[in-house]
N, C-alpha and C. Protein backbone atom coordinates (compact mmCIF):
# COMPACT_ATOMS: atom_id res chain seq x y z
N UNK A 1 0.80 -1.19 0.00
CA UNK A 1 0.00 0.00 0.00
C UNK A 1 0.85 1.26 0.00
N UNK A 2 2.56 1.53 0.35
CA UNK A 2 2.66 2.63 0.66
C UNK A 2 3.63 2.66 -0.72
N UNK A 3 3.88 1.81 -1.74
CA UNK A 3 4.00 1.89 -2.67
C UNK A 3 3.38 2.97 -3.75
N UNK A 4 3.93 4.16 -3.84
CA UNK A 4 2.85 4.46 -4.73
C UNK A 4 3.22 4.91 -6.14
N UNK A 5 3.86 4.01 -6.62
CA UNK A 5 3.89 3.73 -8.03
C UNK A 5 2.90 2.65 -8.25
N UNK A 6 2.17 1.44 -7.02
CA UNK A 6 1.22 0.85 -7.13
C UNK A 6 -0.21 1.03 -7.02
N UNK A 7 0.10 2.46 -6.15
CA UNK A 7 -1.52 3.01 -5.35
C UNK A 7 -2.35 3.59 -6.05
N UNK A 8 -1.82 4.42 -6.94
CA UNK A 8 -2.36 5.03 -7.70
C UNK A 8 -1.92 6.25 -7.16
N UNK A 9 -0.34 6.74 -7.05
CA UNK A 9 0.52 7.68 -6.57
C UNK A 9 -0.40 8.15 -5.37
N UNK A 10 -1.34 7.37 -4.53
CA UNK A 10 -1.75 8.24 -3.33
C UNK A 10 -0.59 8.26 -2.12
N UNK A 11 -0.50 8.99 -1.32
CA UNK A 11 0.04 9.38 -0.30
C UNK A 11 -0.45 9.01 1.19
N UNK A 12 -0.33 8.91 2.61
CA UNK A 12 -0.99 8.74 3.76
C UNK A 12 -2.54 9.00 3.25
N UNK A 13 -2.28 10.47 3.55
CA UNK A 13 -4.04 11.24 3.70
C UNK A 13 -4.47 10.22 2.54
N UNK A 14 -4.11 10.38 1.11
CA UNK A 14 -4.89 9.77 0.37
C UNK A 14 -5.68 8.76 0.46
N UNK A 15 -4.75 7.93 1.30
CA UNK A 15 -4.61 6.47 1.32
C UNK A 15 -6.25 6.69 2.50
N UNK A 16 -5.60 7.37 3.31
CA UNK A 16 -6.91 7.74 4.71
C UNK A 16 -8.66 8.48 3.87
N UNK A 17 -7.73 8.90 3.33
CA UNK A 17 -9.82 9.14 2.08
C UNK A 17 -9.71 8.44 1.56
N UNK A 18 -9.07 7.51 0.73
CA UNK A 18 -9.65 6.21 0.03
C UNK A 18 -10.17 5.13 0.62
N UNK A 19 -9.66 4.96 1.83
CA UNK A 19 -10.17 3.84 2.84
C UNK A 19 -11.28 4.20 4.02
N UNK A 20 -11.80 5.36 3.64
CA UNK A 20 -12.59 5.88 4.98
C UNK A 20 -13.90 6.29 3.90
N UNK A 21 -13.69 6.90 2.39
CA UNK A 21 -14.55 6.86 1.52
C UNK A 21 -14.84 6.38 -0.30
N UNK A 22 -14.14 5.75 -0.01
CA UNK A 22 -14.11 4.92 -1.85
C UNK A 22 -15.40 4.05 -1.53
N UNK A 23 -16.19 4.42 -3.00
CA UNK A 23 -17.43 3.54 -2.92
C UNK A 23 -17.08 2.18 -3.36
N UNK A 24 -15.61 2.12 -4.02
CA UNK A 24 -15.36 0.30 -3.81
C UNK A 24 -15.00 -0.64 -3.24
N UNK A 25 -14.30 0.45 -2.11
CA UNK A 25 -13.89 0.04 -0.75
C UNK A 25 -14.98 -0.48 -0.02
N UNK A 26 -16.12 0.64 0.18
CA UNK A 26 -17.71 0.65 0.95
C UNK A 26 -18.22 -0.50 0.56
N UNK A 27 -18.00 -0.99 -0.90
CA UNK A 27 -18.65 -2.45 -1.23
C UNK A 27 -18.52 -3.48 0.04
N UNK A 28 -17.08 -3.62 0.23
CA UNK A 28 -16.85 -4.75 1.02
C UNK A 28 -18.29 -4.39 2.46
N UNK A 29 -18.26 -3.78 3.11
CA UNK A 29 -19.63 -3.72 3.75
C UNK A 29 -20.87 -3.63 3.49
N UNK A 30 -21.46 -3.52 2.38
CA UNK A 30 -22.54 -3.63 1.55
C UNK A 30 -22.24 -5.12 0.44
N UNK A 31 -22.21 -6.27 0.84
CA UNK A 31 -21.77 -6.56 -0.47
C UNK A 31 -22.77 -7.49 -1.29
N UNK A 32 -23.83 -7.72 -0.34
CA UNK A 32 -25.36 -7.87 -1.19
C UNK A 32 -24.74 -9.59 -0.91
N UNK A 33 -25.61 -10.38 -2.01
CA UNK A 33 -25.27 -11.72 -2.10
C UNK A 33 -24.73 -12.43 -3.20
N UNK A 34 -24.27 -13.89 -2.53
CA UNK A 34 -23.43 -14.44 -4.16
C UNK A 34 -24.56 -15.13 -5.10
N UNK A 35 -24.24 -15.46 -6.11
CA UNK A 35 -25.12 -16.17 -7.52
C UNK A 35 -26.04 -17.30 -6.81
N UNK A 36 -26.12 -17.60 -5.70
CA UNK A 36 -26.96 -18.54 -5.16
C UNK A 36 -27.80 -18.30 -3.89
N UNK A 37 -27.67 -16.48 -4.24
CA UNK A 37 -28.77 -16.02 -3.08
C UNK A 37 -27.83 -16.51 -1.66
N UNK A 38 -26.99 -16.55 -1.17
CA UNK A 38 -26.23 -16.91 0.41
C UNK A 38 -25.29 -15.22 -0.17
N UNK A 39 -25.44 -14.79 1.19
CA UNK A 39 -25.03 -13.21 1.97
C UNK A 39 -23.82 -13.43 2.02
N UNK A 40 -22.66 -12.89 1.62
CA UNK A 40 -21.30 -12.54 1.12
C UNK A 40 -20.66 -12.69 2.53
N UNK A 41 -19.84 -12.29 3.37
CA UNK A 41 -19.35 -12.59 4.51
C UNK A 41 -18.90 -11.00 4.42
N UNK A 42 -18.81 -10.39 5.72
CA UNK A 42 -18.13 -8.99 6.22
C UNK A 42 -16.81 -8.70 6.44
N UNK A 43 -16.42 -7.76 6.52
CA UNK A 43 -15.30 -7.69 7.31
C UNK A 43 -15.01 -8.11 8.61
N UNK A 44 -14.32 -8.21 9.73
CA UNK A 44 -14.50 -8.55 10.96
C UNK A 44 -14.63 -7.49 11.78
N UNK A 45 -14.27 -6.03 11.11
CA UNK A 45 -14.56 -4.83 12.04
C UNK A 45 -15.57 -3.92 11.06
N UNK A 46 -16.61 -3.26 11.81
CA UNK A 46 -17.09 -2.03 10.69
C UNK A 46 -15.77 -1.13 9.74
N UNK A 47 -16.68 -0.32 8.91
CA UNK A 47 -15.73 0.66 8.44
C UNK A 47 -15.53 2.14 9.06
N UNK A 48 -15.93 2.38 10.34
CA UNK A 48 -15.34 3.41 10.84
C UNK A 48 -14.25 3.06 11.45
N UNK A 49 -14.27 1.95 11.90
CA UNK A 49 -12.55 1.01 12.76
C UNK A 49 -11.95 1.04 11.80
N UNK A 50 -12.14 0.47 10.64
CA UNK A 50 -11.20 0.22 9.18
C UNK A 50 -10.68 1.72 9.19
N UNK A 51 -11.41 2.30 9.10
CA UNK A 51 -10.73 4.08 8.89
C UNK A 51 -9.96 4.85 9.82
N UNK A 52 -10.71 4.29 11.20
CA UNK A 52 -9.64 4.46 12.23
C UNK A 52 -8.60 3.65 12.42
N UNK A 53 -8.11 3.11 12.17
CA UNK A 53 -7.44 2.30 11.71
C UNK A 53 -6.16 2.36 10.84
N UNK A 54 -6.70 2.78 9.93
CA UNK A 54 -5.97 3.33 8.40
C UNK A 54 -5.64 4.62 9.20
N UNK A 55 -6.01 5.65 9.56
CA UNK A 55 -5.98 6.56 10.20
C UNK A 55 -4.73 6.76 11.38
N UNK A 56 -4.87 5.69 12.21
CA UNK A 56 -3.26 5.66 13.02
C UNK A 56 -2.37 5.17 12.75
N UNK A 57 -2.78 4.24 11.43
CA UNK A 57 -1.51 3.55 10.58
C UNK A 57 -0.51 4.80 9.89
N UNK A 58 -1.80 5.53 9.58
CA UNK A 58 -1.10 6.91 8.75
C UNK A 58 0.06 7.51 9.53
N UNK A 59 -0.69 8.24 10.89
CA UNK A 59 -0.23 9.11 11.59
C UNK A 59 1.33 8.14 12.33
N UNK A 60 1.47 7.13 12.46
CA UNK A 60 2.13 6.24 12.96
C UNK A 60 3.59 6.32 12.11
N UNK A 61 3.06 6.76 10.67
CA UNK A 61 4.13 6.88 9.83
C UNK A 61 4.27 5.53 8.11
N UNK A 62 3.07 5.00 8.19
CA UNK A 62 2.62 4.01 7.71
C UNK A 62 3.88 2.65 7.32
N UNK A 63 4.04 2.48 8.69
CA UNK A 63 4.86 1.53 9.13
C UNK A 63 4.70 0.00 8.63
N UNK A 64 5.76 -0.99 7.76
CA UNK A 64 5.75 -1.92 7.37
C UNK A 64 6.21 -3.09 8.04
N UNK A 65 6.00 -4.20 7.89
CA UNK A 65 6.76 -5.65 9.09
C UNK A 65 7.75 -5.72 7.78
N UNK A 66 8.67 -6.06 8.54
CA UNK A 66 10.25 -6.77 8.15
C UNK A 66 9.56 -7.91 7.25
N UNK A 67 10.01 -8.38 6.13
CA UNK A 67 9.97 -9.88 5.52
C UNK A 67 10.92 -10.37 6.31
């Protein structure tokens, strides 16, 4: 993600409005049902945690784990 020759040159903030308001992001919590009528599965947190979230990842310095 902090790649952004991959991101679509976004930056922190960017990254913090794309994940707090992209309507394709928002899918994943709306995501209706699959081809056999059974309800898609959620995230494990809402999307205001996801944003808060993304949000102290930002401010944190958008910090990566070692491979």
């Amino acid at each position: 993600m902090t790649d952004r020759r991959r991101n679509h040159n976004m930056d922190g903030p960017a990254l913090l409005k794309h994940n707090a308001g992209d309507t394709l992001v928002g899918w994943a919590w709306e995501p209706g049902r699959d081809i056999h009528g059974v309800p898609r599965t959620l995230p494990p947190l809402p999307r205001i945690e996801f944003a808060e979230a993304t949000r102290r990842w930002v401010e944190a310095g958008m910090p990566c784990p070692e491979k």
